[in-house]
Protein backbone atom coordinates (compact mmCIF):
# COMPACT_ATOMS: atom_id res chain seq x y z
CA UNK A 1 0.00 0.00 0.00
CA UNK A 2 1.73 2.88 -1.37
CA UNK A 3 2.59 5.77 1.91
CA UNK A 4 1.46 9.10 2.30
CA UNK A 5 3.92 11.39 0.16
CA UNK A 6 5.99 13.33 1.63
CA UNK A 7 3.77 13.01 4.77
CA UNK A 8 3.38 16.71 6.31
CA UNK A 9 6.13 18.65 5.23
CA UNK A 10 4.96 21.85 3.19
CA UNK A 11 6.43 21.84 -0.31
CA UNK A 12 8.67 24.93 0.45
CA UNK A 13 10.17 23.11 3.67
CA UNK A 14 10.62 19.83 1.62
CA UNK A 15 12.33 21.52 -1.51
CA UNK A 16 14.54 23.14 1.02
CA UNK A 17 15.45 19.93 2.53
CA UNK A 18 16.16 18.40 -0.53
CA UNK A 19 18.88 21.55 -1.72
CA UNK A 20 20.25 20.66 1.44
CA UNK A 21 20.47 17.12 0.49
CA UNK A 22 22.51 18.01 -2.67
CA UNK A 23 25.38 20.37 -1.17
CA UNK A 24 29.09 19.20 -1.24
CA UNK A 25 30.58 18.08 2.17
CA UNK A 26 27.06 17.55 4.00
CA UNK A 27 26.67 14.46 5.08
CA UNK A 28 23.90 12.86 7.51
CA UNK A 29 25.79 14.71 10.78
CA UNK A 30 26.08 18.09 9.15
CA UNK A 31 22.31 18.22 7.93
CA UNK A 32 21.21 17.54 11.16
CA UNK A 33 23.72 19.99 12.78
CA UNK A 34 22.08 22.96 10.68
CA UNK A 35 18.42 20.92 10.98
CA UNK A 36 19.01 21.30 15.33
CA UNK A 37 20.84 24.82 14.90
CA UNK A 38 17.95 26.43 12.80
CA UNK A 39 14.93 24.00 13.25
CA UNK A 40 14.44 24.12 9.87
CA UNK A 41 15.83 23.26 6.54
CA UNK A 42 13.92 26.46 5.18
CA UNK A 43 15.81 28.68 7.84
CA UNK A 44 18.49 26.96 7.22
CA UNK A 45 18.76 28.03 3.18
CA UNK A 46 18.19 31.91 4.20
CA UNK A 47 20.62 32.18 7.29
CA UNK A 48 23.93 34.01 6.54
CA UNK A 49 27.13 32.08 5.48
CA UNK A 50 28.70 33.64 9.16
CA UNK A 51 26.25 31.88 10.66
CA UNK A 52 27.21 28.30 8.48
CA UNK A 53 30.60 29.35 9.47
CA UNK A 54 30.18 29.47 13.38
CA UNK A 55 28.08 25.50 13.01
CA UNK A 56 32.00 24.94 11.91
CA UNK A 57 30.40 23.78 8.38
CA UNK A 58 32.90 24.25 5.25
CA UNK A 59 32.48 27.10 3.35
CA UNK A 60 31.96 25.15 0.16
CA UNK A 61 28.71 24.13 1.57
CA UNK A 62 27.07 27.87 2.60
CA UNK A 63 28.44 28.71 -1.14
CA UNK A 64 26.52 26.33 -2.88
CA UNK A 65 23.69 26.46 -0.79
CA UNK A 66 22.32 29.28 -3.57
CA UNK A 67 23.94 28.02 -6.62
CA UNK A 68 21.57 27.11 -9.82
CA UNK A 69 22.60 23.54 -10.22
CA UNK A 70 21.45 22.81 -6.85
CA UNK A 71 18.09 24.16 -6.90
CA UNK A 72 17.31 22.64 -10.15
CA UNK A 73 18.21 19.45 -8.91
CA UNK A 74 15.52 19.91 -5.96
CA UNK A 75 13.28 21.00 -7.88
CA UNK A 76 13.80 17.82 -10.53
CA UNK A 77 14.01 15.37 -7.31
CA UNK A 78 10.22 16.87 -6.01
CA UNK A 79 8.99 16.31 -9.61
CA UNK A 80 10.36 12.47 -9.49
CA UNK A 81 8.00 11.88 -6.41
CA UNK A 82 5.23 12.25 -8.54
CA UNK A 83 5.89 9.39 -10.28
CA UNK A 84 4.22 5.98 -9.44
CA UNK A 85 6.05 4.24 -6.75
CA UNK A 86 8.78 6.78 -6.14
CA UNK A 87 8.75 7.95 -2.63
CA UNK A 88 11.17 10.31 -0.28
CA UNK A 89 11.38 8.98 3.31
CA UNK A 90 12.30 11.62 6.39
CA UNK A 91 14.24 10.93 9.65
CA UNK A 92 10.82 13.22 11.19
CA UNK A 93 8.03 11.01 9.73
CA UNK A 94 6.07 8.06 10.80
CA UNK A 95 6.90 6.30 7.90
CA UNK A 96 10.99 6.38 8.38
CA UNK A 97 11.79 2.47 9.18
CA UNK A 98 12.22 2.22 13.18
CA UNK A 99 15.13 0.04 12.85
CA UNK A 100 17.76 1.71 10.45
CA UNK A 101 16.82 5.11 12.64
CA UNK A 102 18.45 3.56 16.02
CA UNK A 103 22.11 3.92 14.17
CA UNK A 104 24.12 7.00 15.09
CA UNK A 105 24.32 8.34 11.65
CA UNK A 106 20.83 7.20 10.19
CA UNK A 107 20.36 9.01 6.78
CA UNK A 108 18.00 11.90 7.06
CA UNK A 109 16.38 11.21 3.68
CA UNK A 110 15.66 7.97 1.65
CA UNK A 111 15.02 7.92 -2.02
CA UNK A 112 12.75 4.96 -2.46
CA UNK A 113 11.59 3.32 -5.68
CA UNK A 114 9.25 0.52 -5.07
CA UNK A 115 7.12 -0.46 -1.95
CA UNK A 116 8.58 1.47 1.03
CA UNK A 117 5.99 -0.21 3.22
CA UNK A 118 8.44 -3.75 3.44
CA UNK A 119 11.39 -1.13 5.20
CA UNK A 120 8.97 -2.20 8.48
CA UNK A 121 9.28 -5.88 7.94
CA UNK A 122 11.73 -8.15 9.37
CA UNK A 123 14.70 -8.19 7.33
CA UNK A 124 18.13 -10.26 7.33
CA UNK A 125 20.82 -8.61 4.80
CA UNK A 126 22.96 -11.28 2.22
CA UNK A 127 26.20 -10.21 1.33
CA UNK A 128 29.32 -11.48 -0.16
CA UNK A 129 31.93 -11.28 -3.15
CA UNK A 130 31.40 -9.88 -6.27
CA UNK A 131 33.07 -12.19 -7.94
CA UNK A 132 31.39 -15.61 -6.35
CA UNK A 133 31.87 -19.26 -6.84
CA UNK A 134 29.36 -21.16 -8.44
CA UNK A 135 28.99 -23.03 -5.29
CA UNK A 136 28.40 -19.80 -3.61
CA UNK A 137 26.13 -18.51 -5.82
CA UNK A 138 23.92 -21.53 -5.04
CA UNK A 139 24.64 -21.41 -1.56
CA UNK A 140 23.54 -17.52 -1.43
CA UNK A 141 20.23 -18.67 -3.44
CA UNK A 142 19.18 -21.46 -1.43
CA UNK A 143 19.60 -19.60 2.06
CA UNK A 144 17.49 -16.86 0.53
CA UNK A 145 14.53 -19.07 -1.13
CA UNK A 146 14.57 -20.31 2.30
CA UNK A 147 14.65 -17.12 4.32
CA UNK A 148 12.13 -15.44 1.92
CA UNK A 149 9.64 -18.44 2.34
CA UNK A 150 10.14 -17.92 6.21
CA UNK A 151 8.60 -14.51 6.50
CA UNK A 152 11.99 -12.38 6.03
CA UNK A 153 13.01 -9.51 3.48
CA UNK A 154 16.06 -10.12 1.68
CA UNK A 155 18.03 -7.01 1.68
CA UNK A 156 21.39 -6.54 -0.47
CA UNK A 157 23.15 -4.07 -2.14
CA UNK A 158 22.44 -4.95 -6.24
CA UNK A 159 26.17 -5.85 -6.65
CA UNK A 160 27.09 -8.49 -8.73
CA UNK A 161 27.86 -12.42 -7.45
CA UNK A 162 25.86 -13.14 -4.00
CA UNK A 163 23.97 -10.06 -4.15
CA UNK A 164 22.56 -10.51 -7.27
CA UNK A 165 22.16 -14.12 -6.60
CA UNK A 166 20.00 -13.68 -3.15
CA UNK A 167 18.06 -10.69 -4.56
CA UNK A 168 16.82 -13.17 -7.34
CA UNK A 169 16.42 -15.80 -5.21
CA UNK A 170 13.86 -14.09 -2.74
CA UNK A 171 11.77 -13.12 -6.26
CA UNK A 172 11.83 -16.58 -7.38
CA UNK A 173 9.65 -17.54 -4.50
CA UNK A 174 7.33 -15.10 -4.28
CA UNK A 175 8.90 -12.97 -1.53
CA UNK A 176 10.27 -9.43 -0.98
CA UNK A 177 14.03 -7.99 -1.26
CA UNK A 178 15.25 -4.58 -0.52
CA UNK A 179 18.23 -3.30 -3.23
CA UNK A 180 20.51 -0.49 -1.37
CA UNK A 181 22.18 1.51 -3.59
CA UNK A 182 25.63 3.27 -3.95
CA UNK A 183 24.31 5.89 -6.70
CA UNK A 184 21.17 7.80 -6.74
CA UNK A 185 18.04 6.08 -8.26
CA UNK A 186 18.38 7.57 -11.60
CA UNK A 187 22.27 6.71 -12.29
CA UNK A 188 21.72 2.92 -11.86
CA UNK A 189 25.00 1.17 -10.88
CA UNK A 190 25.91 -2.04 -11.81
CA UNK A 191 24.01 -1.62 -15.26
CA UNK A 192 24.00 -5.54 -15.69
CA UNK A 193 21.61 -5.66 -12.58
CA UNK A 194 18.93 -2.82 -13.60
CA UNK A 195 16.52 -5.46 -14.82
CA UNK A 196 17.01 -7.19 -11.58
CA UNK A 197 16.32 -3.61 -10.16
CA UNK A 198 13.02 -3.09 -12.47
CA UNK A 199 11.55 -6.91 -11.15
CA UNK A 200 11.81 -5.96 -7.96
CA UNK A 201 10.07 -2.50 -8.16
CA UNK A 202 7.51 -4.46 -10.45
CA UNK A 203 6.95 -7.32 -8.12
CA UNK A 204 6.35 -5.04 -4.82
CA UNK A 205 9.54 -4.96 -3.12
CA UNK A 206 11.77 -1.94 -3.16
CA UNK A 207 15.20 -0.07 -4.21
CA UNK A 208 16.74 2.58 -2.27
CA UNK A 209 19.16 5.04 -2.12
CA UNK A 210 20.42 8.07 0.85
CA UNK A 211 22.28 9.35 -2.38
CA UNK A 212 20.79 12.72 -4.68
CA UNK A 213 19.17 10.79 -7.63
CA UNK A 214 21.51 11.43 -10.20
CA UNK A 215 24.82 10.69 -7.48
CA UNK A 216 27.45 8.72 -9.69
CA UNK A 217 29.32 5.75 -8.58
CA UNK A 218 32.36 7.09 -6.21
CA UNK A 219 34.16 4.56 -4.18
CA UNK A 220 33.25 6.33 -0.88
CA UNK A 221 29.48 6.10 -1.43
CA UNK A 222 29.39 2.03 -0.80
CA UNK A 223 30.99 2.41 2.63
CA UNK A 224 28.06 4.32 3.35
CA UNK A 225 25.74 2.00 1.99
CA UNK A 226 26.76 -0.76 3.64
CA UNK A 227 25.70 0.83 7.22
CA UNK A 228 22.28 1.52 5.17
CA UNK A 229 22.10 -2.45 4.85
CA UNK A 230 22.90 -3.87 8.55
CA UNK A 231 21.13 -0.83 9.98
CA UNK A 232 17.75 -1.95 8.13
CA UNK A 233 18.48 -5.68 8.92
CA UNK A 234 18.25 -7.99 11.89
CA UNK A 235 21.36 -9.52 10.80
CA UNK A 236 23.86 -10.14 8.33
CA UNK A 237 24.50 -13.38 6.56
CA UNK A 238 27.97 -13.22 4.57
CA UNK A 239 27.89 -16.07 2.20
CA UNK A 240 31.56 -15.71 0.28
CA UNK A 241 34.26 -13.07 0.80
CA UNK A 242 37.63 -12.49 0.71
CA UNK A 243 39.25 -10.55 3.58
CA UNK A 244 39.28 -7.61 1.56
CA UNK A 245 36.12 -7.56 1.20
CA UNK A 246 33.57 -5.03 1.15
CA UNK A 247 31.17 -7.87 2.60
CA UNK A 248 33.20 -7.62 5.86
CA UNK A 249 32.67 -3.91 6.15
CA UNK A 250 29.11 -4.25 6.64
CA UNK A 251 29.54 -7.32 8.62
CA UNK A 252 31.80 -4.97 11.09
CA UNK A 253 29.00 -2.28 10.91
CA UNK A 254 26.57 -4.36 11.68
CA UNK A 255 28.00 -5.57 15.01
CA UNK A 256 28.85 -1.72 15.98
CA UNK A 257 24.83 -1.41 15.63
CA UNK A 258 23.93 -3.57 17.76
CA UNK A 259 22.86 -6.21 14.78
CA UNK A 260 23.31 -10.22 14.64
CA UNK A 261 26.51 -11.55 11.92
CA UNK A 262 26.41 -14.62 10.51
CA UNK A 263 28.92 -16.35 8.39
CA UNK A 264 28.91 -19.33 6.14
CA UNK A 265 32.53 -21.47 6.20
CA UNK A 266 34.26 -22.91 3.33
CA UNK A 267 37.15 -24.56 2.43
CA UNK A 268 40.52 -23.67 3.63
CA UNK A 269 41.54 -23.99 0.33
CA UNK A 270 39.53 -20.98 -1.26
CA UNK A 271 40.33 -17.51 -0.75
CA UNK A 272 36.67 -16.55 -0.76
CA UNK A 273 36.44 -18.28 2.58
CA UNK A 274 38.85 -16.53 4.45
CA UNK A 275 36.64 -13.24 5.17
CA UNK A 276 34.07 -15.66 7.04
CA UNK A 277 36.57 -17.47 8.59
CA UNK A 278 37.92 -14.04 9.86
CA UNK A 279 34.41 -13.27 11.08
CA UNK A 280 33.92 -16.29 12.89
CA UNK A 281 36.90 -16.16 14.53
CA UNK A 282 35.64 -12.44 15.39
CA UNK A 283 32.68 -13.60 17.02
CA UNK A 284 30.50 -14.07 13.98
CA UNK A 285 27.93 -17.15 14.65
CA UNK A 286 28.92 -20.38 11.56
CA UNK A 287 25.95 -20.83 10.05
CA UNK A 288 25.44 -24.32 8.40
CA UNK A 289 21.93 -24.40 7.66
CA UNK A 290 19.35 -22.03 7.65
CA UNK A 291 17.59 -23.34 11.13
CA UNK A 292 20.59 -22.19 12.83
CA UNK A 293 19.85 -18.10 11.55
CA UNK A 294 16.05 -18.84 12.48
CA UNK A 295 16.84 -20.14 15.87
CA UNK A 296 18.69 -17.15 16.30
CA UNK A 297 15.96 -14.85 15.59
CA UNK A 298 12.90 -16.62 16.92
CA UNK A 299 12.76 -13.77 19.77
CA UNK A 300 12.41 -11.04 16.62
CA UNK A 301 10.65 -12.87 14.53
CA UNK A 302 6.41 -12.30 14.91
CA UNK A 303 6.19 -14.88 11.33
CA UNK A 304 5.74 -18.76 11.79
CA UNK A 305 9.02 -20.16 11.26
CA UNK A 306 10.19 -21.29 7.92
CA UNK A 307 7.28 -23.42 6.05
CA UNK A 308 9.00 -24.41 2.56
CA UNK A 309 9.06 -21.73 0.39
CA UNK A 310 8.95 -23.63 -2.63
CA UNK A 311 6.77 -27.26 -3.29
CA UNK A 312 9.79 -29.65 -3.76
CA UNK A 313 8.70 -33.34 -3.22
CA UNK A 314 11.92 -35.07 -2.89
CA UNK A 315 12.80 -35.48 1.51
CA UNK A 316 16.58 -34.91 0.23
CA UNK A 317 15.75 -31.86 -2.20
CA UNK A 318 13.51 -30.07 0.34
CA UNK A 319 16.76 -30.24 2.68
CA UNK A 320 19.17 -28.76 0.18
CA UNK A 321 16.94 -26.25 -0.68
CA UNK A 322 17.62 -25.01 3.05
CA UNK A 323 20.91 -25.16 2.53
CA UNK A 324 23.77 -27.21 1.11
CA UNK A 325 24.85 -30.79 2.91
CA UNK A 326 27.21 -33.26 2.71
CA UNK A 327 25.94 -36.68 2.37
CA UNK A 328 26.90 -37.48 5.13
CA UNK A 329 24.95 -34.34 6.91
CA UNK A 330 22.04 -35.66 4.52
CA UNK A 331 21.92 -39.18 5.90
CA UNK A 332 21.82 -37.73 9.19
CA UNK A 333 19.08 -35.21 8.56
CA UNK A 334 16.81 -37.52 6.69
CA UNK A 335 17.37 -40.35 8.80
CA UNK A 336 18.26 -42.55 5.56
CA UNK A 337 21.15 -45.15 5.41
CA UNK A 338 24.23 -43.87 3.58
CA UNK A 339 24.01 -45.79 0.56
CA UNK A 340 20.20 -45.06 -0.04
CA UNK A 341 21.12 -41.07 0.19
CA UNK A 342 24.40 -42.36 -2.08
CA UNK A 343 21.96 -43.80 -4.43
CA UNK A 344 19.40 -41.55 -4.53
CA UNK A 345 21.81 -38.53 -5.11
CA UNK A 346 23.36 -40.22 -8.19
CA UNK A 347 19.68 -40.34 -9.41
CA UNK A 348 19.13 -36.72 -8.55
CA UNK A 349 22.75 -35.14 -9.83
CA UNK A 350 21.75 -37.75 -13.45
CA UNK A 351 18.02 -35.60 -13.11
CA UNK A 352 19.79 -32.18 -13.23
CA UNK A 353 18.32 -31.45 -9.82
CA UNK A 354 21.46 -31.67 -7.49
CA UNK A 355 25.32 -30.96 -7.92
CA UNK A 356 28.12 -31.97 -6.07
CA UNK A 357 31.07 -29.50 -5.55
CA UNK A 358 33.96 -29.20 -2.80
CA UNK A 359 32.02 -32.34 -0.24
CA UNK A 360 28.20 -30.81 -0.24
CA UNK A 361 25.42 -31.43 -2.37
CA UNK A 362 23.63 -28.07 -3.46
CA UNK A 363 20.03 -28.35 -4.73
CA UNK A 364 19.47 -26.75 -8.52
């Protein structure tokens, strides 16, 4: 159910809010700085630059504060809310999600495009490498089919490799995925993934941005989103990373708020391993199967836990689909004999309906 626009801010307060949105060097602290030194964006505009100065702002932000380029591109963002499903959410309103407004530098505004109505619903974030396995990539998939069909909203950042992978995942069964951006809506970064971007908006669940919505691609915006991804989730679920990862950057945010981490182990032979093995040996929980993230979160969780999110009649299928499993691990889950699981996994990987990589079966 689409939200009230713009809620009760008067169109002269919003566009002001917005010009503020756009200056150089003004991040979440300093809006709010000049939002609690004037108590309004409006006043905020007209005040003198000696005034800016005193607040200890840079002078390249009073400066701008007037010039054309910035106005124009207020007046252009108020003219994209117009549009169906396009929506501009305010630290001040009701309709600001509770969760990602606890962390210390929440974004004061949120460019939404889709169904801001899910930011409310329980959400677990998916990250991990850009550059995934194909084991990983499965992995990623079935954790979020299974997720999804438990009641949670998938939220990612519309990168490449697991990102992509749990987005599409969360679609394929009928349930809802957030996409946090490191552009603004209308500069849509990775272009591979804007179709992926377009199902979701079609299919009710959302895409967001803090960034203006023509904001390009810089390196330092994706920092930022990460925090935007933890602080809207429960928890965080890294599936693959290296330790250089970006992956672990929102896994270290997401502990700093306050949130759950959660990290998948691989071999010791492959590098995208290592950045979970480093979180676990942080703290992070190991997560082998889904059960263990839903055990974890039965005290947030108001949704029945996980019925199967997708009608799959084979006992050892509807186990992979939860999450990948050795045979061994299979044999104990089902209850089976080894051999019959042996048997009847030869049948399945013959089907083109399970794969073997690494030791675990993965469910296709």
């Amino acid at each position: 159910m689409p939200l009230p626009e713009s809620s009760s801010v008067p169109p002269a307060e919003l566009e002001a809010r917005l010009r503020l949105h756009r200056l150089p060097e003004l991040g979440p602290k300093r809006f709010m700085t000049l939002m609690e030194a004037f108590g309004s964006a409006s006043k905020a505009i007209s005040a003198p630059a000696s005034a800016w100065r005193a607040l200890g702002l840079p002078a390249k932000c009073a400066e701008a504060r007037r010039a054309p380029e910035i106005r124009d591109g207020a007046v252009h963002a108020m003219a994209w809310l117009k549009g169906p499903a396009q929506h501009l959410l305010m630290w001040d309103q009701p309709d600001y999600p509770a969760l990602l407004a606890q962390i210390s530098d929440a974004p004061p505004l949120l460019f939404v495009a889709g169904d801001p109505s899910i930011l409310e619903k329980p959400q677990l974030a998916m990250v991990g490498s850009r550059r995934a396995s194909r084991p990983g990539m499965d992995t990623a998939a079935a954790f979020s089919r299974s997720l999804a069909g438990a009641g949670f909203v998938i939220t990612s950042g519309l990168a490449l490799g697991i990102d992509a992978a749990a987005h599409q995942a969360a679609l394929d069964v009928g349930g809802q995925t957030v996409g946090v951006l490191g552009t603004g809506l209308e500069n849509f970064y990775p272009q591979r993934n804007r179709r992926l971007a377009e199902a979701m908006i079609a299919q009710g669940s959302a895409v967001l941005s803090e960034f203006p919505l023509d904001a390009p691609p810089h390196a330092s915006n994706f920092p930022r989103r990460n925090r935007i991804i933890s602080g809207l989730s429960l928890g965080v679920l890294v599936v693959e990373a290296s330790v250089a990862s970006g992956s672990l950057i929102t896994a270290r945010l997401a502990a700093e708020q306050g949130r759950e981490v959660y990290a998948i182990p691989g071999s010791i032979h492959h590098p995208g391993a290592r950045g979970c093995h480093q979180l676990i040996r942080d703290g992070a929980a190991l997560v082998e199967t889904v059960e263990h993230i839903l055990e974890a979160l039965r005290g947030w969780q108001r949704l029945p836990l996980a019925a199967e999110p997708v009608p799959v009649t084979h006992p050892l299928l509807r186990l992979l689909h939860a999450a990948p499993l050795s045979s061994e691990a299979l044999a104990d889950a089902s209850g089976w004999g080894l051999p019959k699981v042996l048997a009847a996994l030869t049948e399945l990987e013959m089907e083109g309906r399970a794969t073997c990589d690494s030791g675990r079966w993965f469910a296709r």
